[in-house]
C-alpha atoms as a PDB file:
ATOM      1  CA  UNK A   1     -34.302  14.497   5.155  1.00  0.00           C
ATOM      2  CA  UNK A   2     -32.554  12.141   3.817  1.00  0.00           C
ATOM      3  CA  UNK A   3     -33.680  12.639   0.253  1.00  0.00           C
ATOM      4  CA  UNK A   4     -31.503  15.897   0.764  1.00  0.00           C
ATOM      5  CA  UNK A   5     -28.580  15.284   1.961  1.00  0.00           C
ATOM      6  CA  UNK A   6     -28.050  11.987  -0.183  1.00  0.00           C
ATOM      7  CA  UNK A   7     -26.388  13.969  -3.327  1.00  0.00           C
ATOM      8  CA  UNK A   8     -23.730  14.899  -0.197  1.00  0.00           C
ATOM      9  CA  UNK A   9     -22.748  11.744   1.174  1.00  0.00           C
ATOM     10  CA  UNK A  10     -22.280  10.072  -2.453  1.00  0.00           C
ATOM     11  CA  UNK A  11     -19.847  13.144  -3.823  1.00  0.00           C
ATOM     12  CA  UNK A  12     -18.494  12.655  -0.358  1.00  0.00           C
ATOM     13  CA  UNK A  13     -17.685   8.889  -0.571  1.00  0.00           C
ATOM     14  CA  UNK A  14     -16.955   8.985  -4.033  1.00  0.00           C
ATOM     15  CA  UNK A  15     -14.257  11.699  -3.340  1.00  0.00           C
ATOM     16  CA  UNK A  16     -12.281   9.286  -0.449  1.00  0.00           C
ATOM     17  CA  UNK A  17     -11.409   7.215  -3.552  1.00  0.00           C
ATOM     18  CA  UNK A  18      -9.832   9.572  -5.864  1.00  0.00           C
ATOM     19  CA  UNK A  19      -6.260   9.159  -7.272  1.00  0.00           C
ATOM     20  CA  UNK A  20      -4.941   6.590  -4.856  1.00  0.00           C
ATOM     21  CA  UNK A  21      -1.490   5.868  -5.975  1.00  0.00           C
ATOM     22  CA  UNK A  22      -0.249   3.006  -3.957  1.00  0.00           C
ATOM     23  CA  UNK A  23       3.358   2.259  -3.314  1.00  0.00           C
ATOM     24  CA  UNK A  24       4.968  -0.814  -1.788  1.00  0.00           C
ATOM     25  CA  UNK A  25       8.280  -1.178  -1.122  1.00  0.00           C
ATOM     26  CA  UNK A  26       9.583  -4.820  -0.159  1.00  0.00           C
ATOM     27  CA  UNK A  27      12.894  -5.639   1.590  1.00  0.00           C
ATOM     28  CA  UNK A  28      13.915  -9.331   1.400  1.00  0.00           C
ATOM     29  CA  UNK A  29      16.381 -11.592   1.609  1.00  0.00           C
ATOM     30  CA  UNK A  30      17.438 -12.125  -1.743  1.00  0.00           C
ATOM     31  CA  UNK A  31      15.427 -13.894  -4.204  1.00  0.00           C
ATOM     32  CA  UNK A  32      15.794 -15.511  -8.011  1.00  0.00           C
ATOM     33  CA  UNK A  33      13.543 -13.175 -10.761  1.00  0.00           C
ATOM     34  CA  UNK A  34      10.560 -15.668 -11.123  1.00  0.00           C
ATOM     35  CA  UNK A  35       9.756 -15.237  -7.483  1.00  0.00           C
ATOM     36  CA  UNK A  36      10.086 -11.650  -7.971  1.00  0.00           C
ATOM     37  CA  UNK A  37       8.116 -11.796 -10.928  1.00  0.00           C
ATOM     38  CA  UNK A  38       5.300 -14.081  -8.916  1.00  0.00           C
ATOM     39  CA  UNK A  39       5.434 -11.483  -5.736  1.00  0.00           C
ATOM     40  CA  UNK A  40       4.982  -8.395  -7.414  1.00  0.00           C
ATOM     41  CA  UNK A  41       2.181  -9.848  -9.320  1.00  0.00           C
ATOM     42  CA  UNK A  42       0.683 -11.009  -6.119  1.00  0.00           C
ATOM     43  CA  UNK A  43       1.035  -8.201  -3.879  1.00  0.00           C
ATOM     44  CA  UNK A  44      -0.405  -5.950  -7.079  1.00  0.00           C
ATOM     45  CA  UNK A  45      -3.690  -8.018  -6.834  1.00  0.00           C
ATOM     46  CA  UNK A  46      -3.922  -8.104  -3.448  1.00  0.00           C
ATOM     47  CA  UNK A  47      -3.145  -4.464  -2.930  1.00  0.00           C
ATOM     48  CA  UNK A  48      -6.088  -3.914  -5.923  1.00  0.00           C
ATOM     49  CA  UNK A  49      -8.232  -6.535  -3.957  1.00  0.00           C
ATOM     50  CA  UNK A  50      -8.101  -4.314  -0.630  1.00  0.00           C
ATOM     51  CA  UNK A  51      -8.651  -0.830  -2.144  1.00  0.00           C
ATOM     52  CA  UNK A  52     -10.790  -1.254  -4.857  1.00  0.00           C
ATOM     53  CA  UNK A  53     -14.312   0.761  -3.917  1.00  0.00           C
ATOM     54  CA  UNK A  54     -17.766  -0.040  -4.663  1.00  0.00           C
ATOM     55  CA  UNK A  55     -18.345   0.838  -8.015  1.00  0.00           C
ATOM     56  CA  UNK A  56     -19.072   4.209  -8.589  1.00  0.00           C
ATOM     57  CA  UNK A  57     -18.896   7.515 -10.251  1.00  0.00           C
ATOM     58  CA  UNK A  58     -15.626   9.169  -9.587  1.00  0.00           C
ATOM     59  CA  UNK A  59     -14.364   6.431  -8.401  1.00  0.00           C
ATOM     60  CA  UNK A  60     -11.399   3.855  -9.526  1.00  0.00           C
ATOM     61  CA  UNK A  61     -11.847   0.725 -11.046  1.00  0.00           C
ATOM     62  CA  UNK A  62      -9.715  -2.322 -10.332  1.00  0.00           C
ATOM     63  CA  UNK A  63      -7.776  -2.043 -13.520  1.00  0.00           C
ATOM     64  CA  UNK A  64      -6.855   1.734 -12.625  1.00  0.00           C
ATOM     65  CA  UNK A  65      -5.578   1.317  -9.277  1.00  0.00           C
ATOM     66  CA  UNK A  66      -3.553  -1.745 -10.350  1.00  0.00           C
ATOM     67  CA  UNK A  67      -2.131   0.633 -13.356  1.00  0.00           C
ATOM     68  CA  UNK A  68      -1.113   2.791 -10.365  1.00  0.00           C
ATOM     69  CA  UNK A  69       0.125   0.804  -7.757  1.00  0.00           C
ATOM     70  CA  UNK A  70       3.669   0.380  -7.682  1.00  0.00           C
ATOM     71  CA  UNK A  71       5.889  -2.471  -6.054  1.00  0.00           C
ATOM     72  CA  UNK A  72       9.594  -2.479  -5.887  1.00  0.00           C
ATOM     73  CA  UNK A  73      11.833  -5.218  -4.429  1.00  0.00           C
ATOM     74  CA  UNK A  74      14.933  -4.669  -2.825  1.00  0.00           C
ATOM     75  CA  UNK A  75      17.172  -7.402  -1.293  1.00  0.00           C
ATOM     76  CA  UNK A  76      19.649  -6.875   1.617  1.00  0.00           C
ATOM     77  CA  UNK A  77      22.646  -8.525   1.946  1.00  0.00           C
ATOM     78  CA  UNK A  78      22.653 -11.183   4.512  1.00  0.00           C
ATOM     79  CA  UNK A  79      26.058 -10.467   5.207  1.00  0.00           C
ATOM     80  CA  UNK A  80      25.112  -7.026   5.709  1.00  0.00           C
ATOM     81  CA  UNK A  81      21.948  -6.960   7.927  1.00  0.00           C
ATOM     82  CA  UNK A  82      21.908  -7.200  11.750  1.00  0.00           C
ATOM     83  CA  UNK A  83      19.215  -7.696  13.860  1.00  0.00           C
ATOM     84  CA  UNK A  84      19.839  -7.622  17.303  1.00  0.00           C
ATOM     85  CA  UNK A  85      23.682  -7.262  16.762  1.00  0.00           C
ATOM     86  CA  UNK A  86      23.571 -10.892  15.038  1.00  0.00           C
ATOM     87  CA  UNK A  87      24.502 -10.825  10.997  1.00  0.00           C
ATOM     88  CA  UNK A  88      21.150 -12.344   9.001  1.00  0.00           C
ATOM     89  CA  UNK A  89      23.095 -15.014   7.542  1.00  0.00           C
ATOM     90  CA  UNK A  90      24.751 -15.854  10.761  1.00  0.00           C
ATOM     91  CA  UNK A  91      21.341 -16.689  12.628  1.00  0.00           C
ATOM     92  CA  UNK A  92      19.371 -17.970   9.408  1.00  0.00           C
ATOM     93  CA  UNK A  93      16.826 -15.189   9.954  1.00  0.00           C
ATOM     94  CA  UNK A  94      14.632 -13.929   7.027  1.00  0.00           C
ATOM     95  CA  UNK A  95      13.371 -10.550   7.953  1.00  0.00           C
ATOM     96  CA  UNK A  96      11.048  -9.054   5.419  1.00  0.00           C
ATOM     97  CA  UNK A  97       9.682  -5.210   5.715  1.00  0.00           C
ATOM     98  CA  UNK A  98       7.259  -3.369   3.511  1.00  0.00           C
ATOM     99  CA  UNK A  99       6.956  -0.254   3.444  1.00  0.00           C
ATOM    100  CA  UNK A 100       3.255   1.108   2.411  1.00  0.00           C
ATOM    101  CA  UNK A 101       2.763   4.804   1.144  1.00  0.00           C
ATOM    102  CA  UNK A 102      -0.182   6.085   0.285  1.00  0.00           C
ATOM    103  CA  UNK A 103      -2.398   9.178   0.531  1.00  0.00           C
ATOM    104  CA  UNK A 104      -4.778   8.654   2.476  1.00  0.00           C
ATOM    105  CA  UNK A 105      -5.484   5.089   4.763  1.00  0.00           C
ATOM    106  CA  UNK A 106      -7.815   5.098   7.779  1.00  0.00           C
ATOM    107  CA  UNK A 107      -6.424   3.438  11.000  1.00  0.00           C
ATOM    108  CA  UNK A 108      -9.546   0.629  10.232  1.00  0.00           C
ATOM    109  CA  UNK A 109      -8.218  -0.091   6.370  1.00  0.00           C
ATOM    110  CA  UNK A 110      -4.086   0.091   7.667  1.00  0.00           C
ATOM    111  CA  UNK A 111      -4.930  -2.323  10.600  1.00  0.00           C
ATOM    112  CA  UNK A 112      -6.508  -4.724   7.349  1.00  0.00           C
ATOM    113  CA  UNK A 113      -4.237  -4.179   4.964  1.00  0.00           C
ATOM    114  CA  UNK A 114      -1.277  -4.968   7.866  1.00  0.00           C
ATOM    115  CA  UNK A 115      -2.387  -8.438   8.693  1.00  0.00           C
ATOM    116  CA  UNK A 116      -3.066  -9.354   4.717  1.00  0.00           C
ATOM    117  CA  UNK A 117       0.537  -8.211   3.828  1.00  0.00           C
ATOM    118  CA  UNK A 118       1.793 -10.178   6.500  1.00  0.00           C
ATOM    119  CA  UNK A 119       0.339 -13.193   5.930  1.00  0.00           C
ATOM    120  CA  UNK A 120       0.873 -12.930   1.979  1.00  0.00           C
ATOM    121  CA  UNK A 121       4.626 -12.128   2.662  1.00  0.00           C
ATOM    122  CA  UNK A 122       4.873 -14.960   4.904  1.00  0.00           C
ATOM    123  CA  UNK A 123       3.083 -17.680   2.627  1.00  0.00           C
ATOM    124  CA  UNK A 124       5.210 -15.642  -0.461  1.00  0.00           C
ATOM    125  CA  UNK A 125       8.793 -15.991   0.518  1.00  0.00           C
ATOM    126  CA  UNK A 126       7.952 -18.937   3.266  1.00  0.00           C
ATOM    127  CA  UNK A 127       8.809 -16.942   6.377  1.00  0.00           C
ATOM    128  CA  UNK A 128       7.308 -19.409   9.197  1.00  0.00           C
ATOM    129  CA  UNK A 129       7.454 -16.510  12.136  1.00  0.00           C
ATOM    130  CA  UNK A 130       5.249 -13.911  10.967  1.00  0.00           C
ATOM    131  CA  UNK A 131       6.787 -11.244  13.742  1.00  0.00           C
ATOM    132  CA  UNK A 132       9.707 -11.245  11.383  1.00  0.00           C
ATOM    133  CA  UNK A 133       7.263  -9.906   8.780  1.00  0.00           C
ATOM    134  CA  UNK A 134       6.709  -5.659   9.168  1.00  0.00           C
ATOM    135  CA  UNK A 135       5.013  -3.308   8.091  1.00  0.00           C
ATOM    136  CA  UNK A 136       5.491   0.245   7.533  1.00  0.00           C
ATOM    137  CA  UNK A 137       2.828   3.052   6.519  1.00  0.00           C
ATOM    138  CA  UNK A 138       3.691   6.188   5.086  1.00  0.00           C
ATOM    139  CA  UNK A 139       1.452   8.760   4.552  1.00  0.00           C
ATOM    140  CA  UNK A 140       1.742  11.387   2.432  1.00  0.00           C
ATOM    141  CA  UNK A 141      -0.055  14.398   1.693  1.00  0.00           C
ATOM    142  CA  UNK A 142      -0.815  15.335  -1.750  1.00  0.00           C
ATOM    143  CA  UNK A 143       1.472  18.196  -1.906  1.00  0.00           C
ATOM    144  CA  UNK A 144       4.203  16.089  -1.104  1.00  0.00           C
ATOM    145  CA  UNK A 145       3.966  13.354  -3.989  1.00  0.00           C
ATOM    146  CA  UNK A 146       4.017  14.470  -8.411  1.00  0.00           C
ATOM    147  CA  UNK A 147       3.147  12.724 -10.898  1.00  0.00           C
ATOM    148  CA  UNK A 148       4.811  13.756 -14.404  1.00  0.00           C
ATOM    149  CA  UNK A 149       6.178  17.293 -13.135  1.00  0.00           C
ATOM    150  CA  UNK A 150       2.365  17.812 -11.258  1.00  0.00           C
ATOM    151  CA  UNK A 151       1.637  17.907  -7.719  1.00  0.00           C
ATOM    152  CA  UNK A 152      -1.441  15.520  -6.732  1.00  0.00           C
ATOM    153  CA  UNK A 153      -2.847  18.570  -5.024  1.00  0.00           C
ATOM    154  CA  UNK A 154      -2.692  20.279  -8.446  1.00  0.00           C
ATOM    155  CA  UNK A 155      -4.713  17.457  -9.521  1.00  0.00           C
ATOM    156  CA  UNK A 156      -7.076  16.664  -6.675  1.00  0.00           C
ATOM    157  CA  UNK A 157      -9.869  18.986  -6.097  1.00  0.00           C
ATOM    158  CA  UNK A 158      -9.450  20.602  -2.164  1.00  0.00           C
ATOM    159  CA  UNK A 159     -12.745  19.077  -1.619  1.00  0.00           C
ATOM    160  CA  UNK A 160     -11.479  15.324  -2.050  1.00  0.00           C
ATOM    161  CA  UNK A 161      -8.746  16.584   0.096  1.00  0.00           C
ATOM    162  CA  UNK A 162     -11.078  17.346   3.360  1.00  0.00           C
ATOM    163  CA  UNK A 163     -12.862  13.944   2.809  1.00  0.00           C
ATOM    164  CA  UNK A 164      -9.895  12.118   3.039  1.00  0.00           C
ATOM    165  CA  UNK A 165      -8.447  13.914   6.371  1.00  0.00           C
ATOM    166  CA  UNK A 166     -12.170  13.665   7.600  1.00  0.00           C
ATOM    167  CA  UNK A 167     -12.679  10.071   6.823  1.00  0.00           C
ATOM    168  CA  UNK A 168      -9.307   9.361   9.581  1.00  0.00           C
END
């Protein structure tokens, strides 16, 4: 019944949530500090907007997943970046990548995520062709990612662990 099995499927959902630590990495033609000011903040609140949960016990709020997620910027060199053997600042290209880690996405919340990046990028730093906008996931297991000297799997209960690979 489902009386029963409800205690289950809330410690199960709840558990897909824990300890997300998002990371975004953005690579960019090179742009002044206000605009890099203005982009992190925006790609922080739309990264919070897209994997906030329901409220819930156990789970994240909006303010702690924003105090987690990280964003760094990184120009390239125009002079320095080819794409299809022509130099960036030859063919007045702006190429932007991002570069998504996290532990944890489904296919369904990557394919979401990958379209609101793009167009946020593309509105951000006015690219007008959004196939020279990409994404990048990278997954990593908890084992593979510490936080202040401790592994995330130290700090994850295994059963959190199992939701997450179960919930692909």
């Amino acid at each position: 019944p489902r009386s029963t099995l409800f205690p289950y499927t809330t410690l199960f959902r709840s558990l897909l949530y824990m300890d997300g630590m998002p990371y975004l990495r953005v690579t960019s033609p090179p742009i002044d500090a206000e605009q890099r000011r203005r982009l992190a903040g925006e790609l922080t609140d739309l990264v919070v907007r897209l994997l906030t949960p329901p409220p819930g016990r156990g789970r994240p709020s909006a303010e702690d997943l924003r105090a987690r997620t990280t964003v760094q910027l990184t120009p390239y060199d125009p002079d320095g970046f080819c794409i299809g053997g022509a130099m960036m600042a030859d063919s007045g290209g702006r190429d932007v990548t991002v570069e998504f880690s996290d532990w944890g996405l489904s296919l369904r919340r990557q394919k979401v995520i990958a379209r609101e990046l793009t167009d946020g990028l593309a509105r951000l730093l006015d690219v007008e062709d959004v196939d020279a906008v990409n994404v990048r996931f990278h997954r990593y297991r908890p084992r593979d990612f510490a936080v202040g000297g401790v592994l995330l799997a130290q700090r994850i209960p295994v059963a959190a662990r199992v939701a997450k690979l179960l919930a692909r």
